[in-house]
N, C-alpha and C. Protein backbone atom coordinates (compact mmCIF):
# COMPACT_ATOMS: atom_id res chain seq x y z
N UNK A 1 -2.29 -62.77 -60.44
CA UNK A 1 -3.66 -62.39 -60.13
C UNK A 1 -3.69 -61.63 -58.81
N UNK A 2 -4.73 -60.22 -58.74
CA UNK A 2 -4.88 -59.82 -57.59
C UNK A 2 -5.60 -60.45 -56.46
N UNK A 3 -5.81 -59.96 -54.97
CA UNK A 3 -6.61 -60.91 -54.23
C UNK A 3 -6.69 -59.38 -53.84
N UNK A 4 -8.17 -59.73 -53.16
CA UNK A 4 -8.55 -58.75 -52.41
C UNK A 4 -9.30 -59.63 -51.00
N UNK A 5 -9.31 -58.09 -50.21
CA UNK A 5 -9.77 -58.87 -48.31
C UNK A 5 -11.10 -60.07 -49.38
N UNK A 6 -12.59 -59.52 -50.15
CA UNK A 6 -13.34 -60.30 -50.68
C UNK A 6 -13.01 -61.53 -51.11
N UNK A 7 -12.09 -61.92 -51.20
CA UNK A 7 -11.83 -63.11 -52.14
C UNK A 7 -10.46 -63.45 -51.60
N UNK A 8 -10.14 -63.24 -50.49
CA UNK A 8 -8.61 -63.77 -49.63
C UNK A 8 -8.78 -65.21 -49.52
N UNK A 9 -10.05 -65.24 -48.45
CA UNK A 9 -10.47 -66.37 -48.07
C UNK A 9 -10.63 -67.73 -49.28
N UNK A 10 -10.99 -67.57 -49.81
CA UNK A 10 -11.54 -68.46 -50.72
C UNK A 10 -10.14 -68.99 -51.59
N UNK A 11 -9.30 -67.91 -52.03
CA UNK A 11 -8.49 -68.73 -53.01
C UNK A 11 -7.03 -68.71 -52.33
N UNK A 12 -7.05 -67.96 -51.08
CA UNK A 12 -5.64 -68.34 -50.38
C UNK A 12 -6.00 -69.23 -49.57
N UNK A 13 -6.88 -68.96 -48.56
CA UNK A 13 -7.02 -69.86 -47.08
C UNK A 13 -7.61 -71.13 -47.70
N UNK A 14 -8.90 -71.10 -48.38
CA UNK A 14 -9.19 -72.23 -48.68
C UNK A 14 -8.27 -73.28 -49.50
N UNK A 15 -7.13 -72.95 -50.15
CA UNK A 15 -6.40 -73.30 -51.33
C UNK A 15 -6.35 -74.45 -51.01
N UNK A 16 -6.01 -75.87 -51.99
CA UNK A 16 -5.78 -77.60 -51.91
C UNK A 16 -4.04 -77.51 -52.19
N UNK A 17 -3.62 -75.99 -52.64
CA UNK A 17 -1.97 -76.54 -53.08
C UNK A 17 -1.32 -74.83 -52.20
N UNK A 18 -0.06 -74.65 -51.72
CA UNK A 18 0.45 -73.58 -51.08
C UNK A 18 0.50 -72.33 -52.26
N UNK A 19 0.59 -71.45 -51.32
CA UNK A 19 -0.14 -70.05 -51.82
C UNK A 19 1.18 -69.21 -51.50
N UNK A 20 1.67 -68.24 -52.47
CA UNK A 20 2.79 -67.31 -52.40
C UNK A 20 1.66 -66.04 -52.62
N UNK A 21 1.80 -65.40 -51.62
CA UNK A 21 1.06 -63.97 -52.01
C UNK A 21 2.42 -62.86 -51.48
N UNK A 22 2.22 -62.21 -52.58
CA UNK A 22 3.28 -60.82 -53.00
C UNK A 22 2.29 -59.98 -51.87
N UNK A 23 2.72 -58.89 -50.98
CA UNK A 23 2.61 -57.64 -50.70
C UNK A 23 3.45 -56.16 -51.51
N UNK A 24 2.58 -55.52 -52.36
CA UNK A 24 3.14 -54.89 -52.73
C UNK A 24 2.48 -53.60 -53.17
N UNK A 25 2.85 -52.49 -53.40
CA UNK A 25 2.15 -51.32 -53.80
C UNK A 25 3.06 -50.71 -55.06
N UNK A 26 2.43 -50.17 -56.30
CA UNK A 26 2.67 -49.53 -57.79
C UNK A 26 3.94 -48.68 -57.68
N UNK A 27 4.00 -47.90 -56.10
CA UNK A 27 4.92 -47.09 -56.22
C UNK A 27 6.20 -47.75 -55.63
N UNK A 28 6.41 -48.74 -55.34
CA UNK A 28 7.96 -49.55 -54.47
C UNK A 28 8.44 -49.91 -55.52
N UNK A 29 9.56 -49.76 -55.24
CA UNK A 29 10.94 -49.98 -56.10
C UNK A 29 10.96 -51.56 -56.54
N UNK A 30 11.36 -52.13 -55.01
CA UNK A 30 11.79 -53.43 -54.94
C UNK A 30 10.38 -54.41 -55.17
N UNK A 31 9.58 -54.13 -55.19
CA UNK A 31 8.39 -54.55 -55.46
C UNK A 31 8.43 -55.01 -56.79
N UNK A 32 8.38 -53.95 -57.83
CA UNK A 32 8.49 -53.72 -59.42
C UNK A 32 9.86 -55.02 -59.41
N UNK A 33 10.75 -54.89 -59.17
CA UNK A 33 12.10 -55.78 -59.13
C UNK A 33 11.61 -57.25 -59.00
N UNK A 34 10.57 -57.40 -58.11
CA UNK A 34 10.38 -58.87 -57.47
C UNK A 34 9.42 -59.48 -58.59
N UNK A 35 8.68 -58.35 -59.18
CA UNK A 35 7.62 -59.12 -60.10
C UNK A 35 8.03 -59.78 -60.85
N UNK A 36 9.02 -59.82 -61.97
CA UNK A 36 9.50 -60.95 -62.79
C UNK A 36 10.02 -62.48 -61.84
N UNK A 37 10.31 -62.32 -60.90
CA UNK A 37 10.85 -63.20 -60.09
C UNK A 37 9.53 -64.07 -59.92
N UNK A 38 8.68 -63.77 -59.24
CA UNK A 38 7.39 -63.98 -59.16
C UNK A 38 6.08 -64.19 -60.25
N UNK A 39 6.31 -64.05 -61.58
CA UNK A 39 6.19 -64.69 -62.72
C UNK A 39 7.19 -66.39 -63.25
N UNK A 40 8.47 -66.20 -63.17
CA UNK A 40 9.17 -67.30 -63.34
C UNK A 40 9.14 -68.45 -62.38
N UNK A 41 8.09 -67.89 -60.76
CA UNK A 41 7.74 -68.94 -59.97
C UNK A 41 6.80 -69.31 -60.62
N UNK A 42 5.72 -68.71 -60.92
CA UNK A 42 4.12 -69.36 -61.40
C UNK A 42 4.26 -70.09 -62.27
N UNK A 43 5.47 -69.48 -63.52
CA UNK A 43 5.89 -70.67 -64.28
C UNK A 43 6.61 -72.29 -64.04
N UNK A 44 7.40 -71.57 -63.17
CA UNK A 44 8.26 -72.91 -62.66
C UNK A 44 7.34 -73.71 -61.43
N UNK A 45 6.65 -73.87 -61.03
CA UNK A 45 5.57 -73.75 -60.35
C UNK A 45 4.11 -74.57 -60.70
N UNK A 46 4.20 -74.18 -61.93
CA UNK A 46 2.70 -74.20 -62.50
C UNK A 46 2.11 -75.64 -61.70
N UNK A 47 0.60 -75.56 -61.53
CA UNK A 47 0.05 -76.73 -61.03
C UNK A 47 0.37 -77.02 -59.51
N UNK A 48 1.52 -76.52 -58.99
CA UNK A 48 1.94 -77.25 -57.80
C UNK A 48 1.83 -75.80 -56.77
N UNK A 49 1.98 -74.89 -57.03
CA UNK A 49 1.62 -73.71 -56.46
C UNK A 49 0.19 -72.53 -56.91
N UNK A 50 -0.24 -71.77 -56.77
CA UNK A 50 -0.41 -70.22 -56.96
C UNK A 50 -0.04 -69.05 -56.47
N UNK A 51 0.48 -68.20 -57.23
CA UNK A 51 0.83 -67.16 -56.86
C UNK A 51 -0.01 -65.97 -56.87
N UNK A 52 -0.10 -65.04 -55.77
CA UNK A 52 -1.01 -64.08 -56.03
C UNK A 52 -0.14 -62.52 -55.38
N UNK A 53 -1.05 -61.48 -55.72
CA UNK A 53 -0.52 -60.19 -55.47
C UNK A 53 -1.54 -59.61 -54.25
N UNK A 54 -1.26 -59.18 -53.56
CA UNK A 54 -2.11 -57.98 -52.83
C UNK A 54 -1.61 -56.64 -52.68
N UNK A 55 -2.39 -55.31 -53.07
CA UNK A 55 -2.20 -54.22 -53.40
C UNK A 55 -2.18 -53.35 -51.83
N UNK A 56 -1.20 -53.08 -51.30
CA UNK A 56 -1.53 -52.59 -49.72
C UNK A 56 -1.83 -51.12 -49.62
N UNK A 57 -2.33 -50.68 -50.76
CA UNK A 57 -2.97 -48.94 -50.96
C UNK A 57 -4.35 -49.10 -51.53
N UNK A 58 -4.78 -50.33 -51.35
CA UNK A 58 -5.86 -51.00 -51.70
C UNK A 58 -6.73 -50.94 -50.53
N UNK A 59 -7.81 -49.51 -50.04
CA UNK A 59 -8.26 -49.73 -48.37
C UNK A 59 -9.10 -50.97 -47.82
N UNK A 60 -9.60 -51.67 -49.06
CA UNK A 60 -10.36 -52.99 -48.73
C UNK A 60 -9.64 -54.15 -48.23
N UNK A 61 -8.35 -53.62 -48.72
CA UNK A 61 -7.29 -55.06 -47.80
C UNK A 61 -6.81 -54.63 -46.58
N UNK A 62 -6.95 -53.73 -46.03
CA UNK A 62 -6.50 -53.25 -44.78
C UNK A 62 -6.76 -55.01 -43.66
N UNK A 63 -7.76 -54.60 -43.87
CA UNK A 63 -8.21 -56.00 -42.58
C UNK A 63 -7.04 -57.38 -42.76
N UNK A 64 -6.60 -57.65 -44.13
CA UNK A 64 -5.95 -58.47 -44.15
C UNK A 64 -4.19 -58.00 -43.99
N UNK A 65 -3.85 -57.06 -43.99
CA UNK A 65 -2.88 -56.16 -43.91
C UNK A 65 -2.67 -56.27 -42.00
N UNK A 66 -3.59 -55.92 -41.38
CA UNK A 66 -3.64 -55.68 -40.34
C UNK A 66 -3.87 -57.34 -39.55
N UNK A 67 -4.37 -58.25 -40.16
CA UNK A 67 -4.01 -59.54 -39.38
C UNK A 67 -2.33 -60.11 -39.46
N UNK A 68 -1.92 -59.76 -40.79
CA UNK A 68 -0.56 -60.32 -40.79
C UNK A 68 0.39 -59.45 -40.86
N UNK A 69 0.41 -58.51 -39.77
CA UNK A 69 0.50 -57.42 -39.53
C UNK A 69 1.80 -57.08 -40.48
N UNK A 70 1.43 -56.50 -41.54
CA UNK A 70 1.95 -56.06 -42.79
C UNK A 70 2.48 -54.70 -42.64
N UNK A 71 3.56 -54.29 -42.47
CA UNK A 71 3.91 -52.91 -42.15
C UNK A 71 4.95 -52.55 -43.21
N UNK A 72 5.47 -52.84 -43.89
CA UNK A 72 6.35 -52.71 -44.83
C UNK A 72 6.37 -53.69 -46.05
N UNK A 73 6.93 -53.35 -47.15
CA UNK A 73 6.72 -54.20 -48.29
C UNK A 73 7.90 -53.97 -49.38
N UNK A 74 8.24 -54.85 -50.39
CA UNK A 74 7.70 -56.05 -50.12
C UNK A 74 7.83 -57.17 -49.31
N UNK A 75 6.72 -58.10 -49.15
CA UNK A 75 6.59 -59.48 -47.86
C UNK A 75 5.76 -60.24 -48.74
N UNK A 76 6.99 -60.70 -48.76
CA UNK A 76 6.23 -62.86 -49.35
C UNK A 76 5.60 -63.32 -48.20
N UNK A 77 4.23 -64.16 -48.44
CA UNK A 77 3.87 -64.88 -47.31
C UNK A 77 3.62 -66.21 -48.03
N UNK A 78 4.06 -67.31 -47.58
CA UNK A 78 3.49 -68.44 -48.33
C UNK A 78 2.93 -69.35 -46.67
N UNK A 79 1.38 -69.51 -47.61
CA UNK A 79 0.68 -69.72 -47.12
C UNK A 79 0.51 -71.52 -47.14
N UNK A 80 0.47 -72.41 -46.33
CA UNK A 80 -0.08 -73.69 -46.28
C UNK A 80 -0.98 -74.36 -45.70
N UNK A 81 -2.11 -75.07 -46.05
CA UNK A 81 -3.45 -75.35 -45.35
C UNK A 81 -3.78 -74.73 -44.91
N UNK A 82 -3.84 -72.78 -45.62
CA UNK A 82 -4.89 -72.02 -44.33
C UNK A 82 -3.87 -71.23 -43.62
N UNK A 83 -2.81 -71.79 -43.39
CA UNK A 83 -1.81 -71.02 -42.34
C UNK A 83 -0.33 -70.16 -42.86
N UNK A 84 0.00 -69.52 -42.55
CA UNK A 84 1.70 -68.91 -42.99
C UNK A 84 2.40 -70.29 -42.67
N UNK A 85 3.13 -70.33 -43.52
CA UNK A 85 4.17 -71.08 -43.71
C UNK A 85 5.11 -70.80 -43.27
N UNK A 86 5.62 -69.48 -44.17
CA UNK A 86 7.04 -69.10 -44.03
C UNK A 86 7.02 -67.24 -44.87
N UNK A 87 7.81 -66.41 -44.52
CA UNK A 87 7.64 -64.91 -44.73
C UNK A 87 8.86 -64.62 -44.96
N UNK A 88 8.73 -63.85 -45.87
CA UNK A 88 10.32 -63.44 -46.66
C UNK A 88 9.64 -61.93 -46.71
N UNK A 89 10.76 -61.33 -45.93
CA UNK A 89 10.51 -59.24 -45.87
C UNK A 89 11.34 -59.08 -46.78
N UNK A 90 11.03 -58.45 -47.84
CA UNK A 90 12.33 -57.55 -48.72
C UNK A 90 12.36 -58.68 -49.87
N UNK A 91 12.40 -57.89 -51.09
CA UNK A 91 13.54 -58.70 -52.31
C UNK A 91 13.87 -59.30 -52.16
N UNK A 92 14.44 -60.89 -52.67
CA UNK A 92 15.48 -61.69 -52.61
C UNK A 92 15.08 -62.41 -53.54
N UNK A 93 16.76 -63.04 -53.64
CA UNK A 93 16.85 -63.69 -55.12
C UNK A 93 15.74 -65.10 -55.29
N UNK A 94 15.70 -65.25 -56.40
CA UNK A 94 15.05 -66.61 -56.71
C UNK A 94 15.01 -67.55 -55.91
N UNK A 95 16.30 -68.21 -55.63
CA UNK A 95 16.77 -69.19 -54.51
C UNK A 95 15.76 -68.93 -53.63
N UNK A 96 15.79 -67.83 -52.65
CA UNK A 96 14.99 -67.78 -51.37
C UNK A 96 13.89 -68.31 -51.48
N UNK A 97 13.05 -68.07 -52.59
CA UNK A 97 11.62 -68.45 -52.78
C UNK A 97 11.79 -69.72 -53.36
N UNK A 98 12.27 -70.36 -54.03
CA UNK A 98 12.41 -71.71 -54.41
C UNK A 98 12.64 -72.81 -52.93
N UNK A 99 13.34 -72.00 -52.19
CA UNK A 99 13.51 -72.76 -51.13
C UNK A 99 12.55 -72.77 -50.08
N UNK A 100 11.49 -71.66 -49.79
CA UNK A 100 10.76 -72.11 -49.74
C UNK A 100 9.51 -72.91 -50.09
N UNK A 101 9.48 -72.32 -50.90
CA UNK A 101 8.52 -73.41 -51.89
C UNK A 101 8.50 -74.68 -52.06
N UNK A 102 9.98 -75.02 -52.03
CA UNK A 102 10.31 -76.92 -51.73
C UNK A 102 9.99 -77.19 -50.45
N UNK A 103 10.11 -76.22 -49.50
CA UNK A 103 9.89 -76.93 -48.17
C UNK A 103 8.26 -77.19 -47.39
N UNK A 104 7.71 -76.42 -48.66
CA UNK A 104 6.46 -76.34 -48.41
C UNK A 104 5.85 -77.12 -49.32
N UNK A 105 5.97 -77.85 -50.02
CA UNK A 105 6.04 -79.30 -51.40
C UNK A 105 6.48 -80.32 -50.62
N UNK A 106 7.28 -80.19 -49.06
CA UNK A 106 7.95 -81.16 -49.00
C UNK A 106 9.10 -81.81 -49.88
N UNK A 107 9.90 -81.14 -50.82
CA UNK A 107 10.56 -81.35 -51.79
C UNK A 107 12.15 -81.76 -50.96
């Protein structure tokens, strides 16, 4: 699912379970690469996370672009109670994100 700056607040910050939001734009390589990765989390996942996308050629997300100061992509941010957790710049394999994700489950 997309998020936009309108609706950041509400289903990332406000969230009751940790939040993986993708930075990414249509035309990146490694972006396109990460999306299946980032499907097999939501699956593996289900219930205990959400995953979401933000579009950074999208000018309504600027504001949120510009708080977590987003300058390159792709950038995992997983988000907990409201706050960054933990930020992964660039591609990486499954593992990386599983590992965070447990540490943010407390797993």
């Amino acid at each position: 699912m997309n998020v936009t700056n309108e609706n950041f607040k509400e289903v990332v910050l406000n969230s009751t379970v940790p939040v993986l939001v993708d930075f990414y734009a249509e035309w990146c390589g490694p972006c396109k690469q990460l999306s299946p990765i980032l499907d097999l989390l939501a699956d593996d996942y289900k219930d205990l996370i959400s995953v979401f996308k933000i579009d950074v050629d999208v000018k309504i997300n600027k504001a949120i672009l510009d708080k977590y100061s987003i300058r390159s992509i792709p950038v995992i941010l997983l988000f907990k109670n409201g706050e960054v957790f933990e930020k992964q710049i660039g591609a990486s394999p499954v593992s990386v994100y599983k590992s965070m994700i447990n540490k943010a489950l407390d797993v």
